[in-house]
N, C-alpha and C. Protein backbone atom coordinates (compact mmCIF):
# COMPACT_ATOMS: atom_id res chain seq x y z
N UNK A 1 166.43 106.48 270.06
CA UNK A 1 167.54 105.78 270.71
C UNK A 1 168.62 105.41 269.69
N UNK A 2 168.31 106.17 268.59
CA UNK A 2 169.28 105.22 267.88
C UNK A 2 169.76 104.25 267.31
N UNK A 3 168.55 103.49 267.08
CA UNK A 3 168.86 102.07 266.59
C UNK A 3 169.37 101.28 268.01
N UNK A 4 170.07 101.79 269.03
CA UNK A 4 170.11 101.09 270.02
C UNK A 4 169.29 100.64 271.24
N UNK A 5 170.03 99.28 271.50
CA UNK A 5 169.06 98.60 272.73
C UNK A 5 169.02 99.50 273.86
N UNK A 6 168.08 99.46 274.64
CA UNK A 6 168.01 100.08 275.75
C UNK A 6 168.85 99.34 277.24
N UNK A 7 169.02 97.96 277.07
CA UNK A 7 169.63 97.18 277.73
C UNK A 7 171.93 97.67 277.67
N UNK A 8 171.93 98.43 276.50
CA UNK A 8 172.87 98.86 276.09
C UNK A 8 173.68 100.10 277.07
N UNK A 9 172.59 100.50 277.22
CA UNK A 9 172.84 101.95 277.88
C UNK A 9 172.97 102.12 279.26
N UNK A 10 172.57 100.69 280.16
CA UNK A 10 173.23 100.68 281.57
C UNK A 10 174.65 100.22 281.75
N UNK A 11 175.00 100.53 282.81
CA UNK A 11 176.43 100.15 283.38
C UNK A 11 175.94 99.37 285.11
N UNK A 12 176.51 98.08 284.46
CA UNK A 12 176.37 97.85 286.17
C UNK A 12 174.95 98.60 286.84
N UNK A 13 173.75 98.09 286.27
CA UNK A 13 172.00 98.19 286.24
C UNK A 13 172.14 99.36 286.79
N UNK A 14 172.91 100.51 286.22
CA UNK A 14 172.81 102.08 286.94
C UNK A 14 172.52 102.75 284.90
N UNK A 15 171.80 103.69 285.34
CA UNK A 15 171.79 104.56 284.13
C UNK A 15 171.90 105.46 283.98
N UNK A 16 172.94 106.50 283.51
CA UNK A 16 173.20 107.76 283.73
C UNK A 16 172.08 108.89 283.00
N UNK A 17 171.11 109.05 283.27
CA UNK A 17 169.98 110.52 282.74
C UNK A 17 169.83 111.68 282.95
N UNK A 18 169.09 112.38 282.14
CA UNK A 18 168.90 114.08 282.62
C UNK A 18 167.47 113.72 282.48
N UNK A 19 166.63 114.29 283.44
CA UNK A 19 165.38 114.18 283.79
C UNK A 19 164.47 115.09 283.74
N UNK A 20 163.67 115.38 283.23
CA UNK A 20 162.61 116.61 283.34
C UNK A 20 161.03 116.43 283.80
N UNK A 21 160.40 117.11 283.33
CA UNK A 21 158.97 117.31 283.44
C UNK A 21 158.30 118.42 283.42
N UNK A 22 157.14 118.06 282.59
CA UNK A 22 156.31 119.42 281.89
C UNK A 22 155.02 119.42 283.20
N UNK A 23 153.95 119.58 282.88
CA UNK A 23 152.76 119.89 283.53
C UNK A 23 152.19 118.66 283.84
N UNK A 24 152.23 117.98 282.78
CA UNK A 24 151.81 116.23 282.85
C UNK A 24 152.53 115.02 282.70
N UNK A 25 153.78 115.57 282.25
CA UNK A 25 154.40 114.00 282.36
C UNK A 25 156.04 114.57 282.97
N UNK A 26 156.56 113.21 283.11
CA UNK A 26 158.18 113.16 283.53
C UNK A 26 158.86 112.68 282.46
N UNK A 27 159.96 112.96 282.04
CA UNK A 27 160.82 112.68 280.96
C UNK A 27 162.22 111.97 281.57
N UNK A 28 162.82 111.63 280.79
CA UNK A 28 164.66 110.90 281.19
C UNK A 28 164.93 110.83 279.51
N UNK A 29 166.37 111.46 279.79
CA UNK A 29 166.78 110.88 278.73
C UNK A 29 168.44 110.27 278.57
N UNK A 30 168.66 109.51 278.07
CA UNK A 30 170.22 108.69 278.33
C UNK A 30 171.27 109.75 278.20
N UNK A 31 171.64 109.72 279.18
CA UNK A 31 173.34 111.00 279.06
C UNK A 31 174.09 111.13 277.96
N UNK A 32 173.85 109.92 277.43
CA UNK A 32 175.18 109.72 276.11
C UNK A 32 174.42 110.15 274.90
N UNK A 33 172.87 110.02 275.14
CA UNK A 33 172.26 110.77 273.73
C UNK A 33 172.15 112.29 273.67
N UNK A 34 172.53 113.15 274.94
CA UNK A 34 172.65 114.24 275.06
C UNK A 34 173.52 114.90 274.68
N UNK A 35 173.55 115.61 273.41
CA UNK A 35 174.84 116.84 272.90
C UNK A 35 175.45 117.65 273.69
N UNK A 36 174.31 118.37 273.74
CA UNK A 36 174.46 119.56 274.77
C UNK A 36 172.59 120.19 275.07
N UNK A 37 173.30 121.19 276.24
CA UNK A 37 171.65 121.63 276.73
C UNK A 37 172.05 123.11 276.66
N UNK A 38 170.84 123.80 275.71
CA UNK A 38 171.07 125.00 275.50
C UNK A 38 169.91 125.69 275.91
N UNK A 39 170.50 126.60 276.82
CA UNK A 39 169.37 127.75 277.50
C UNK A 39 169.07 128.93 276.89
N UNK A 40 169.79 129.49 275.96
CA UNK A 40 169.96 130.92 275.22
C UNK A 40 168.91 130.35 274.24
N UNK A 41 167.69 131.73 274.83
CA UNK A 41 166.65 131.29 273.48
C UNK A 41 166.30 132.77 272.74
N UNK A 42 167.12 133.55 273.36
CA UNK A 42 167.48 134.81 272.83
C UNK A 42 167.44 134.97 271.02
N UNK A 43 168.26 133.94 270.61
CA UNK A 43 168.52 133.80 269.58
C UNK A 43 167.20 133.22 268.28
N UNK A 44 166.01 133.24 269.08
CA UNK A 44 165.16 132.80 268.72
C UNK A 44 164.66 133.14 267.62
N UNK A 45 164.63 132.89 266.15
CA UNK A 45 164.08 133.60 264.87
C UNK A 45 162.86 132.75 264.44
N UNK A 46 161.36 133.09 264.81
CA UNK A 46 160.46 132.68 264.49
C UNK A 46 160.07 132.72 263.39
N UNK A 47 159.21 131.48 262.79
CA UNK A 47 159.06 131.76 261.44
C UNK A 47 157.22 131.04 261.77
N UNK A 48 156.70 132.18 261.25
CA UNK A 48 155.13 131.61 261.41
C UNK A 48 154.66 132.02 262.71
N UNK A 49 153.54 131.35 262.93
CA UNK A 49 152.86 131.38 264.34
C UNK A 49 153.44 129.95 265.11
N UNK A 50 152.94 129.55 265.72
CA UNK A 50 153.44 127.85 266.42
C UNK A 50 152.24 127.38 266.54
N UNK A 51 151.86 126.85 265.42
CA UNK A 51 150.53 126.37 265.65
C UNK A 51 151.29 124.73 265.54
N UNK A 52 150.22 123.44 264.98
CA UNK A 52 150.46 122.60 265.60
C UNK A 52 151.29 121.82 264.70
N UNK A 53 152.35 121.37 265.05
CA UNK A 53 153.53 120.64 264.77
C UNK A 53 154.71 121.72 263.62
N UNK A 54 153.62 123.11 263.77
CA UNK A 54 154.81 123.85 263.16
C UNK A 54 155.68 124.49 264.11
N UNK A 55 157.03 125.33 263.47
CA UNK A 55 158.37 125.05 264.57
C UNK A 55 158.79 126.67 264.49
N UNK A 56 159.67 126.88 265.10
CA UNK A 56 160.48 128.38 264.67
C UNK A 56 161.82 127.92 264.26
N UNK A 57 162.89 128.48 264.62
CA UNK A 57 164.42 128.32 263.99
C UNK A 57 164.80 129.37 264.69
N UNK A 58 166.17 128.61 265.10
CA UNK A 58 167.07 129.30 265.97
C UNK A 58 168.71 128.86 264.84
N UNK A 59 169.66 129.81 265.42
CA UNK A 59 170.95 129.54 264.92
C UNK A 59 171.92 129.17 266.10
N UNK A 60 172.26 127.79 266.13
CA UNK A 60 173.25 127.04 266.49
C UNK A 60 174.74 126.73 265.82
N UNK A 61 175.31 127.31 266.42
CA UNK A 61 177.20 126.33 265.87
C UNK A 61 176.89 126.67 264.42
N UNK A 62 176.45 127.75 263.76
CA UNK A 62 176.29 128.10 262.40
C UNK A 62 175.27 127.39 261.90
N UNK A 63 174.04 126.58 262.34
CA UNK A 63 173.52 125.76 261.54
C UNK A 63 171.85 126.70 262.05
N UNK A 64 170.93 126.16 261.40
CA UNK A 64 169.84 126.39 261.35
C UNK A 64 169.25 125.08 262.10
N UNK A 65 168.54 125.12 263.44
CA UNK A 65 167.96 124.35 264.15
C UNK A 65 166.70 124.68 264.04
N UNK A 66 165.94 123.78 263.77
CA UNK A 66 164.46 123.51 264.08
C UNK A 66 164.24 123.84 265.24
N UNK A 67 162.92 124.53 265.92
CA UNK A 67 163.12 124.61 267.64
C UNK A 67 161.19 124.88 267.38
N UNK A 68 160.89 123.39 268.20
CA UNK A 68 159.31 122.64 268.22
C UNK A 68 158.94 123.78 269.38
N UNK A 69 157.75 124.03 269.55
CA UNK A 69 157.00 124.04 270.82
C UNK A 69 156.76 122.78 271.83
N UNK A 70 157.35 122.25 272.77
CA UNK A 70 157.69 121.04 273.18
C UNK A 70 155.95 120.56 273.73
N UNK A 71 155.49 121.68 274.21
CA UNK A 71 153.90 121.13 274.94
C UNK A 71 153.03 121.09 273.64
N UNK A 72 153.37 121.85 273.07
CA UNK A 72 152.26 121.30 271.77
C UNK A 72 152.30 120.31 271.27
N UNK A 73 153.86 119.67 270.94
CA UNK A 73 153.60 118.16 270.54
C UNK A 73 153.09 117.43 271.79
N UNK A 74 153.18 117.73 273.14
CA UNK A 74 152.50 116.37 273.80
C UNK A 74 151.36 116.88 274.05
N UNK A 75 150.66 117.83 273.51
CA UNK A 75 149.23 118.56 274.00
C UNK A 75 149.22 118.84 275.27
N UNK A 76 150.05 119.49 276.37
CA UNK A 76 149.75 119.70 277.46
C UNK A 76 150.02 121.14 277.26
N UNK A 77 149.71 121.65 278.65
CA UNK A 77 149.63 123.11 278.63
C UNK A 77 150.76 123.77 279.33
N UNK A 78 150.93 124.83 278.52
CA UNK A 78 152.32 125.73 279.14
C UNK A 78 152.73 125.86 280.30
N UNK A 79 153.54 125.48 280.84
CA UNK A 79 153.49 126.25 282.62
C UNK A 79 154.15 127.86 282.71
N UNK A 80 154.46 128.66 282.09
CA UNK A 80 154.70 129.38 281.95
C UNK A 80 153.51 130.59 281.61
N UNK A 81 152.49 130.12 280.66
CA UNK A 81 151.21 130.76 279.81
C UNK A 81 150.00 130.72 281.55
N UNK A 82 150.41 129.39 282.13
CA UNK A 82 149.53 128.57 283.26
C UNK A 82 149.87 129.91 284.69
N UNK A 83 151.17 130.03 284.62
CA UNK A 83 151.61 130.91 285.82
C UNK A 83 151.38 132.14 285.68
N UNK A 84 151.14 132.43 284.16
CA UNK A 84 150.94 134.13 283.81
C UNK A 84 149.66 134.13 284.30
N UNK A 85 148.61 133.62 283.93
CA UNK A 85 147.26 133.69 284.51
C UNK A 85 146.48 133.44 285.66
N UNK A 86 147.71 132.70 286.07
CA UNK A 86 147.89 132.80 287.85
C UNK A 86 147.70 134.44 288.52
N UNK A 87 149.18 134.41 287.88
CA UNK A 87 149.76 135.99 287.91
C UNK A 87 148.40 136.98 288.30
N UNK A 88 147.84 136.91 286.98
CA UNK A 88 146.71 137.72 286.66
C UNK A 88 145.53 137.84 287.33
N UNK A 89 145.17 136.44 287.53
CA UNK A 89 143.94 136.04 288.31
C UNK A 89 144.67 136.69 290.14
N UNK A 90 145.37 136.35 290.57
CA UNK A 90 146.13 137.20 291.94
C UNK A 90 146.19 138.89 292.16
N UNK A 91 146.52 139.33 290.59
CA UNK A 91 146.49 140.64 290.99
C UNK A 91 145.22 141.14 290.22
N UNK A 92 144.27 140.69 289.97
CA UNK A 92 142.69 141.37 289.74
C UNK A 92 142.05 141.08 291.45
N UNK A 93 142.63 139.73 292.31
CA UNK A 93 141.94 139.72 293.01
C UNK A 93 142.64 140.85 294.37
N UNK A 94 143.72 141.43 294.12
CA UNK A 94 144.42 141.94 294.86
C UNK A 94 143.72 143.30 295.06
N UNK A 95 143.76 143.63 293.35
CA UNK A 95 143.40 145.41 292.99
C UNK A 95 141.81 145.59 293.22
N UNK A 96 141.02 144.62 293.30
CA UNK A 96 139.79 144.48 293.77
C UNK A 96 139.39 144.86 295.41
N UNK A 97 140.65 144.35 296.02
CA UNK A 97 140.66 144.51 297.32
C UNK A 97 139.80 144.53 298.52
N UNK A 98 139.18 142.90 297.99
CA UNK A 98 137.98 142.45 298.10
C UNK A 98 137.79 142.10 299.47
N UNK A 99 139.20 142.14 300.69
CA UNK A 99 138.96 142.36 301.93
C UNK A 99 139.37 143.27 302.59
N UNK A 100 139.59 144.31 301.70
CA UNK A 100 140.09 146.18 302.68
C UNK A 100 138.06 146.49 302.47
N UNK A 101 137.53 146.40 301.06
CA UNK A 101 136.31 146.76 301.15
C UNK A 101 135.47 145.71 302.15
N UNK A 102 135.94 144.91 302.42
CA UNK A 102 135.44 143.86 303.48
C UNK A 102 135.37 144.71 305.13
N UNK A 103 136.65 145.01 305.17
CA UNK A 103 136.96 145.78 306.52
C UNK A 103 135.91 146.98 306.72
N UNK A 104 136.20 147.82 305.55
CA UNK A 104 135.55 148.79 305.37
C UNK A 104 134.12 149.13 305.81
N UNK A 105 133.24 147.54 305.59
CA UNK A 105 131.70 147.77 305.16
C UNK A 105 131.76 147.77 306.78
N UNK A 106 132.71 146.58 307.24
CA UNK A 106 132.29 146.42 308.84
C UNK A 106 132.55 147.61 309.92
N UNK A 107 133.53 148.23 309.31
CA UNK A 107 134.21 149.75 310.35
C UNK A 107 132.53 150.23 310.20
N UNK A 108 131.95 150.35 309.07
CA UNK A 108 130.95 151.21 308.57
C UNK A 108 129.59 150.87 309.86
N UNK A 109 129.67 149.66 309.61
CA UNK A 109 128.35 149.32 310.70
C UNK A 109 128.64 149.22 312.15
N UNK A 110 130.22 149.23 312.67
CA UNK A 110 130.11 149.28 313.80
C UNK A 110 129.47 150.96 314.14
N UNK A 111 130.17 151.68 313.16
CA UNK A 111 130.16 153.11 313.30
C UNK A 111 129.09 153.50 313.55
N UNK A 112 127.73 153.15 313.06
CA UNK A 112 126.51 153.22 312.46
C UNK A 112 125.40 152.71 312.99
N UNK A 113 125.87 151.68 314.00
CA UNK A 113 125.01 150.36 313.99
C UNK A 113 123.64 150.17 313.53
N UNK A 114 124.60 149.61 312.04
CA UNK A 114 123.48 149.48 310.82
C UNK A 114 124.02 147.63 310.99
N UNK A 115 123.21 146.47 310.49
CA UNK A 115 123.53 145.32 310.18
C UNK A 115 124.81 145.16 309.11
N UNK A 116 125.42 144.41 309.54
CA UNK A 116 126.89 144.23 308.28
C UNK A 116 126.35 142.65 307.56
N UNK A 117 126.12 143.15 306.34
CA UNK A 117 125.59 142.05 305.33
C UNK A 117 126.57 141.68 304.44
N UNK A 118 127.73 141.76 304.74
CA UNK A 118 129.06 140.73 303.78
C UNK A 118 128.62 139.50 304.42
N UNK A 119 129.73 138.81 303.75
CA UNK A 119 129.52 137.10 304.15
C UNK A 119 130.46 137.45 305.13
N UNK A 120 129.68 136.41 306.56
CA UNK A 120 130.34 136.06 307.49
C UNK A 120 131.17 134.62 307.57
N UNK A 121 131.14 133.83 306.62
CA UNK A 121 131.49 132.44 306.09
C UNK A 121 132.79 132.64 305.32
N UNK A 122 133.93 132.55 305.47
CA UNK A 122 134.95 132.95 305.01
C UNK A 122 134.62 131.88 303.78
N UNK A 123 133.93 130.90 303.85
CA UNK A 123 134.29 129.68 302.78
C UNK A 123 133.22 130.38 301.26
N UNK A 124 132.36 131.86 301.96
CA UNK A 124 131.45 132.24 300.35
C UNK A 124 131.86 133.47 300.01
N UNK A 125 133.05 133.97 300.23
CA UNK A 125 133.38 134.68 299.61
C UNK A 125 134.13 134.65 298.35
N UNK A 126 134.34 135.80 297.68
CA UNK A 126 134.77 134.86 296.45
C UNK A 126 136.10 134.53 296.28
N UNK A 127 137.52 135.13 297.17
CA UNK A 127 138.33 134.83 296.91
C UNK A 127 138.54 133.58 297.56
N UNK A 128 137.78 133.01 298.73
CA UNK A 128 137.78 131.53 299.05
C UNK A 128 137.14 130.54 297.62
N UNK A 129 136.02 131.00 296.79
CA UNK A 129 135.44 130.25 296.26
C UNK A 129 136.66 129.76 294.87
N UNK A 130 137.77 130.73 294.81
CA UNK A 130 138.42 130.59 293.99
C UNK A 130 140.09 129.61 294.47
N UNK A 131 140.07 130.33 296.10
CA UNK A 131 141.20 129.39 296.69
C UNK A 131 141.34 127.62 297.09
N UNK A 132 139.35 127.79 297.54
CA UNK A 132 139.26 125.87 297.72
C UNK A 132 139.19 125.25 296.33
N UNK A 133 139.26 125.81 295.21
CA UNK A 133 139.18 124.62 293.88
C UNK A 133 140.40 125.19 293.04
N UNK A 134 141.49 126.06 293.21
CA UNK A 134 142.98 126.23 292.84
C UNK A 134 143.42 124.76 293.43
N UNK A 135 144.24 123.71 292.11
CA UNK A 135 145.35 123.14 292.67
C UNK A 135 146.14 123.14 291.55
N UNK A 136 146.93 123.23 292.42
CA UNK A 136 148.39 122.70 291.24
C UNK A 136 149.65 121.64 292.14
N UNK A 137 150.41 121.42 291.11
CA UNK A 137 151.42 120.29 291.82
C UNK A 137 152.56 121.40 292.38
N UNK A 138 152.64 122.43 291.57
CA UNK A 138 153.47 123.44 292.36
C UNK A 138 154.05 123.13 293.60
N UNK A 139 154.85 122.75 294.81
CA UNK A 139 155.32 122.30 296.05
C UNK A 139 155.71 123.43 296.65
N UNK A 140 156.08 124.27 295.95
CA UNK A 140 156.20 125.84 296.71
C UNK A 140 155.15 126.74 296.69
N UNK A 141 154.50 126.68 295.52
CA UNK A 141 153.15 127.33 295.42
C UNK A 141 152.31 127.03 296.33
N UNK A 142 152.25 125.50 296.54
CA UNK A 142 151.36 124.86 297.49
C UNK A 142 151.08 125.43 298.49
N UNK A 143 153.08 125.41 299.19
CA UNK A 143 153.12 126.04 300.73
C UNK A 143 152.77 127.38 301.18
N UNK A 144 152.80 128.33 300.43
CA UNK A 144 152.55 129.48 300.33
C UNK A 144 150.87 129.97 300.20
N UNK A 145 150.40 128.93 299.17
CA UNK A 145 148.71 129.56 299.04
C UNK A 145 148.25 128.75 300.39
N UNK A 146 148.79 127.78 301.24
CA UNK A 146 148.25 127.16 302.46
C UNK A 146 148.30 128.30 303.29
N UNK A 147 149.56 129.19 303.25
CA UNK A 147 149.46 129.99 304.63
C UNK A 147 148.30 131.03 304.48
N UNK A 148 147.23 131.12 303.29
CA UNK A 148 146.19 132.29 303.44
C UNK A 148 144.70 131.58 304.00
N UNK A 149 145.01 130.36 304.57
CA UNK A 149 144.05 129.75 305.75
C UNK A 149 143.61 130.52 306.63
N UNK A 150 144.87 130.85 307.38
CA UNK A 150 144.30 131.36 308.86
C UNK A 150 144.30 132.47 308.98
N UNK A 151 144.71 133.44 308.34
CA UNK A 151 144.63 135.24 308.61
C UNK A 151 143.23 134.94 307.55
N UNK A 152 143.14 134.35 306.76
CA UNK A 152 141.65 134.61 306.22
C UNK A 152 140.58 134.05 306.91
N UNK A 153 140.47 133.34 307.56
CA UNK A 153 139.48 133.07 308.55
C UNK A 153 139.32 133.34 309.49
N UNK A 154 140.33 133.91 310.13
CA UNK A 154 140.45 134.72 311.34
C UNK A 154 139.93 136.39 311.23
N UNK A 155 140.03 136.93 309.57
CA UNK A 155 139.52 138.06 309.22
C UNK A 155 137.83 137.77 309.50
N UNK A 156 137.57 136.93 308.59
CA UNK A 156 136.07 136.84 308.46
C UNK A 156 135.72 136.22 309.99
N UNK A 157 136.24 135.66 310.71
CA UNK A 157 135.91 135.15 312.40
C UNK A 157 135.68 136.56 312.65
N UNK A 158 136.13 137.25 313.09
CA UNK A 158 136.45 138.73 313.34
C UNK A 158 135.18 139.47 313.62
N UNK A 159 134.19 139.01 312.70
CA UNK A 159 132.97 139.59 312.80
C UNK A 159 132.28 139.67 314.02
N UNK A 160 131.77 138.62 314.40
CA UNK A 160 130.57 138.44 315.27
C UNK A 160 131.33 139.10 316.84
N UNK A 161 132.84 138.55 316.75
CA UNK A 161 133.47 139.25 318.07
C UNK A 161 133.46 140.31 317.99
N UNK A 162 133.46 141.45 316.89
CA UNK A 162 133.22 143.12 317.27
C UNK A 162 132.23 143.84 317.36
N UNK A 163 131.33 142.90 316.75
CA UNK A 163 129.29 143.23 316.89
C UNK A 163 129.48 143.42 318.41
N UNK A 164 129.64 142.24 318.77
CA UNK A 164 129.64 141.47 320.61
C UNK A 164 130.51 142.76 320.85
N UNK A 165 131.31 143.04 321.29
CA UNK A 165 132.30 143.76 321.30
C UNK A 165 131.41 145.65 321.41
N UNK A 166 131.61 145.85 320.36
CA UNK A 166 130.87 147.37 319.72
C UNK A 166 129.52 147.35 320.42
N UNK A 167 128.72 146.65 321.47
CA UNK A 167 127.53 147.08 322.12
C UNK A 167 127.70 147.47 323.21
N UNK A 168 129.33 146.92 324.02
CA UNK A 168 129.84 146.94 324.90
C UNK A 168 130.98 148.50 325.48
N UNK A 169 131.52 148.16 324.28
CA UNK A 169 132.50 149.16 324.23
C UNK A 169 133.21 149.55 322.81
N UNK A 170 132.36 150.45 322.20
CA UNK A 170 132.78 151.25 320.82
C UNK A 170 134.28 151.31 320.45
N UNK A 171 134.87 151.92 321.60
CA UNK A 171 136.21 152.39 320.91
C UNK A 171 137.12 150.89 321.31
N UNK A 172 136.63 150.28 321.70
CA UNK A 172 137.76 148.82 321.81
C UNK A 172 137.51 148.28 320.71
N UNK A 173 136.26 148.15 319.99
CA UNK A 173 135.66 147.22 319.01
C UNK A 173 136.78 148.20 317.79
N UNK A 174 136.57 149.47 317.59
CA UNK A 174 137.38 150.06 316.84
C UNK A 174 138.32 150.03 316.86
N UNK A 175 139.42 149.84 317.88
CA UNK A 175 140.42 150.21 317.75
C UNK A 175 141.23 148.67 317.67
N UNK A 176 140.47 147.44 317.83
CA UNK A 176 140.80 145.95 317.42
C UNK A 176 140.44 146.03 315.87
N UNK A 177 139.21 146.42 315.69
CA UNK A 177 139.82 146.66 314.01
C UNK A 177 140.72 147.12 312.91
N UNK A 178 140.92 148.40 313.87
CA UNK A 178 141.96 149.04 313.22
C UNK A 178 143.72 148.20 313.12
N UNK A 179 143.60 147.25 314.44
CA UNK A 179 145.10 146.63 314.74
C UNK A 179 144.62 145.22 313.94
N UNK A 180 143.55 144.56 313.36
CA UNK A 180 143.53 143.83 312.61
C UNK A 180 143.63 144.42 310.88
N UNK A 181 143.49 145.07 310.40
CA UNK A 181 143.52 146.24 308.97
C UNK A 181 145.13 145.92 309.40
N UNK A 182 145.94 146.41 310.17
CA UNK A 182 147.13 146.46 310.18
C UNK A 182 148.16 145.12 310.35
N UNK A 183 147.34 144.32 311.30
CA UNK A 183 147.89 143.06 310.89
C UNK A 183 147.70 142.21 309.94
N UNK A 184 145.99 141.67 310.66
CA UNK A 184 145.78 140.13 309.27
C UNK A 184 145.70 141.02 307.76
N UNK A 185 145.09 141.86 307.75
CA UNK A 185 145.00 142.16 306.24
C UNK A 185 146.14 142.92 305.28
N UNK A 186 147.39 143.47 306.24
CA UNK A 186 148.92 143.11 305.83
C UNK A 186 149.32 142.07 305.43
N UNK A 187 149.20 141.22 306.28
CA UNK A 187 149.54 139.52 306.53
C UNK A 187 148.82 139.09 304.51
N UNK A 188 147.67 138.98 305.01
CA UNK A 188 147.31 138.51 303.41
C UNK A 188 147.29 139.61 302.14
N UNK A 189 147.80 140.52 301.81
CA UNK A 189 148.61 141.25 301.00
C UNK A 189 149.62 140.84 300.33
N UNK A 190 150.61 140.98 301.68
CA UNK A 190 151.87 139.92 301.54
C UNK A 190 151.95 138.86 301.18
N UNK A 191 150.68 137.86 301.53
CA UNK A 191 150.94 136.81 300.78
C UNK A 191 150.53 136.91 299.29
N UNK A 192 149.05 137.70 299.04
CA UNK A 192 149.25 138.04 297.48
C UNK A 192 150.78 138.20 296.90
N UNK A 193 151.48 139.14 297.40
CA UNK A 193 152.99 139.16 296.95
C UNK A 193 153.73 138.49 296.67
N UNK A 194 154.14 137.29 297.78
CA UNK A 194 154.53 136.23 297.87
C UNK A 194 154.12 135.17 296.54
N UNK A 195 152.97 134.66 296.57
CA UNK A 195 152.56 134.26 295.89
C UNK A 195 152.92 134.58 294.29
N UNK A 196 152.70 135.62 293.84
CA UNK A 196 153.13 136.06 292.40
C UNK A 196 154.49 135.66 292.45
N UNK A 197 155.43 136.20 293.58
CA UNK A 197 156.91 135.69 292.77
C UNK A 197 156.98 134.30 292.58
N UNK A 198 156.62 133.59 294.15
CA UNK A 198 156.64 132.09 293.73
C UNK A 198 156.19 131.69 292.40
N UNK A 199 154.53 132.14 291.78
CA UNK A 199 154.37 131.53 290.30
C UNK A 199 155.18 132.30 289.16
């Protein structure tokens, strides 16, 4: 602050700030202690690795700026490093395609009528086992991983109605599968999609 009071820096009990926040905390800082805010990190000339409390250097207005890793000094974690592995963890579970082979096993046993031994419990499969303990504060992320509720439970519901279904009448049981492959399991694709840009 400057050697200055903090009582200094209101006007008429208003305080003019720029406000942020990392992963774990919220920041403010007084308008008038602000130079400027620079986004160009282009210019970035690293020196070392960034390990802990060491820095890189950038060139400013001709000068040589210090430039910290900001989460390493408060020990919290990247949101950026946090969203890549988001990223990652979304498209292993995508390319896995752990409910087209889902569809698949069941086309197989209506075809067959052999028993279909996937999980009928949408809540033990594994991309549920990974969706009920994901949180983040994300507010858009949020809204988006909420909408893979109901086309995913409605996939795995799906079951027992085409068993029921397929003793009755084969090609209806098939051909509701086939218009579910084309809907719900579009539907949650898309939201894989969705999802990555949001993080």
């Amino acid at each position: 602050m400057s050697g200055k009071d903090i009582k200094n820096l209101f006007s008429n009990q208003k305080l003019a700030a720029i406000t942020f926040s990392t992963v774990d905390a919220s920041f403010a800082i007084p308008l008038e202690q602000v130079l400027y805010i620079e986004k160009d990190v282009k210019r970035n000339l690293q020196v070392d690795a960034l390990e802990e409390f060491n820095h890189g250097v950038i060139t400013f207005q001709n000068n040589t700026v210090q430039l910290f890793d900001f989460n390493k000094l408060l020990g919290s974690d990247n949101y950026q490093q946090t969203m890549k592995a988001l990223v990652d963890k979304l498209d292993d579970m995508e390319q896995q395609q752990q409910h087209k082979d889902w569809l698949d096993t069941l086309e197989k046993s209506l075809k067959t009528n052999t028993p279909f031994t996937q999980a009928l419990d949408p809540n033990k499969c594994a991309f549920s086992q990974w969706y009920n303990k994901f949180e983040t504060e994300n507010k858009e992320l949020t809204e988006v991983l909420q909408c893979f509720d109901e086309p995913h439970k409605r996939l795995h519901g799906l079951t027992k109605t085409l068993i029921d279904m397929n003793t009755d009448n084969h090609e209806e049981a098939i051909k509701t599968l086939e218009q579910e492959r084309l809907s719900t399991l579009t539907e949650l694709i898309h939201l894989f999609h969705l999802t990555k840009e949001r993080a």
